[in-house]
Protein backbone atom coordinates (compact mmCIF):
# COMPACT_ATOMS: atom_id res chain seq x y z
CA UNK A 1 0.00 0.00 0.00
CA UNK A 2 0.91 3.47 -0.61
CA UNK A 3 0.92 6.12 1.83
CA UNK A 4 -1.76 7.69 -0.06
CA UNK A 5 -4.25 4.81 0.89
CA UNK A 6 -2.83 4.33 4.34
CA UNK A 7 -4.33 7.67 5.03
CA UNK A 8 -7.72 6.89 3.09
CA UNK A 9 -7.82 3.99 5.37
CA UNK A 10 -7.12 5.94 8.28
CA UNK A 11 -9.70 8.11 7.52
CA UNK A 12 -11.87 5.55 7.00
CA UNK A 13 -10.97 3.34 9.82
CA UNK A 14 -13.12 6.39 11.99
CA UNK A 15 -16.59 5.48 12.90
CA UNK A 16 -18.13 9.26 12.40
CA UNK A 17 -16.46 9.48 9.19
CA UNK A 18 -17.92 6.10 8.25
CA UNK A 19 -21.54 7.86 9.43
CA UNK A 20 -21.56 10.50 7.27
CA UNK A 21 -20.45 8.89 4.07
CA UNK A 22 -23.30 6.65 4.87
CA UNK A 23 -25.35 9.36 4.91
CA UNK A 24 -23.82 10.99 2.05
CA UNK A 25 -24.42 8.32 -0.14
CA UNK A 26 -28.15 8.60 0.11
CA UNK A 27 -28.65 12.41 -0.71
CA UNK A 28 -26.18 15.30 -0.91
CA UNK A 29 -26.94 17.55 2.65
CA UNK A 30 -26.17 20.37 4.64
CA UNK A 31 -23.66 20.12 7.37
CA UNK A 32 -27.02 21.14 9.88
CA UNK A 33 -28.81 17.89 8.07
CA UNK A 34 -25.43 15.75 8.50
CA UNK A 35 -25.38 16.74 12.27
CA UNK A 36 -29.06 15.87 13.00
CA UNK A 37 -28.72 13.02 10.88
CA UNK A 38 -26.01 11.52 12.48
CA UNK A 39 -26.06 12.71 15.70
CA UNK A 40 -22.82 14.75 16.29
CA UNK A 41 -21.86 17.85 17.33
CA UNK A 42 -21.03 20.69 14.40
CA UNK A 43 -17.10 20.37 15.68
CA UNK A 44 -17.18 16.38 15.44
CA UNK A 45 -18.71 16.81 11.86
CA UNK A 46 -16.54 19.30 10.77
CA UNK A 47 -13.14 17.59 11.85
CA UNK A 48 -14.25 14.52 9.98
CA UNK A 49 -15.78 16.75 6.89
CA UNK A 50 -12.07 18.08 6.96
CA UNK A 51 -10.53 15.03 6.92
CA UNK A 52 -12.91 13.66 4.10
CA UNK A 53 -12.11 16.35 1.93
CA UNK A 54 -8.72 16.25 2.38
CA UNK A 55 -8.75 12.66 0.68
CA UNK A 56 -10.47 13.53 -1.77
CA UNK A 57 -13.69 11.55 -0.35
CA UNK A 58 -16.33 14.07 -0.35
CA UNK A 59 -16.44 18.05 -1.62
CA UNK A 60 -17.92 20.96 -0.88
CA UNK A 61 -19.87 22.26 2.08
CA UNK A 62 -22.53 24.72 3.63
CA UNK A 63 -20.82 26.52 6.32
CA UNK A 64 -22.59 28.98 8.78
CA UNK A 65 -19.37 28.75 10.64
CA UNK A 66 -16.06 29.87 8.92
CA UNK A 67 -14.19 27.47 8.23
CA UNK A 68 -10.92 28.34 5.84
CA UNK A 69 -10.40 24.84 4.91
CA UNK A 70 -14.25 23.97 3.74
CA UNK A 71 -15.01 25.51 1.08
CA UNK A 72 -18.58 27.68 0.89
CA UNK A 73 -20.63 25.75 -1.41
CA UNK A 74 -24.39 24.75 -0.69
CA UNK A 75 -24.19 20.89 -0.30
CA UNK A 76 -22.03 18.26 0.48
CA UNK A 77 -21.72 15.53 -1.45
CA UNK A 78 -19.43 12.28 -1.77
CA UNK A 79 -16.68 11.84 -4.25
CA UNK A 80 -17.79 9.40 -6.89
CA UNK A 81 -14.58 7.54 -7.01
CA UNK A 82 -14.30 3.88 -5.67
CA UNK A 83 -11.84 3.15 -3.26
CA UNK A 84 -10.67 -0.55 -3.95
């Protein structure tokens, strides 16, 4: 393995971040959505929404907080590349 899937794994290997590509897999949603949906506080899902998007696993982002990483579109969605 390269280090570049060590750290998808990583990523992946985190329950949360499991949660909300669940979630993002159904329907593109709003960070508020993500947080009721999956029952987390905005920090949790914005440390693993950081994460994702810094693998490349999901882009974009509704932010009523500012967050310089995120960037300030409406939804979030998943990536629609397969890990394998």
């Amino acid at each position: 393995m390269d280090e570049d899937e060590d750290t998808v794994l990583a990523v992946l290997d985190d329950e949360y971040a499991r949660t909300i590509l669940a979630h993002l897999t159904l329907e593109p949603m709003s960070v508020d959505e993500l947080c009721t949906a999956c029952g987390m506080s905005d920090a949790t899902a914005y440390r693993r929404l950081n994460r994702l998007q810094e693998v490349d696993l999901v882009e974009g982002c509704h932010t009523t907080v500012p967050i310089p990483v995120l960037c300030s579109l409406e939804l979030l969605s998943i990536d629609e590349r397969c890990i394998t």
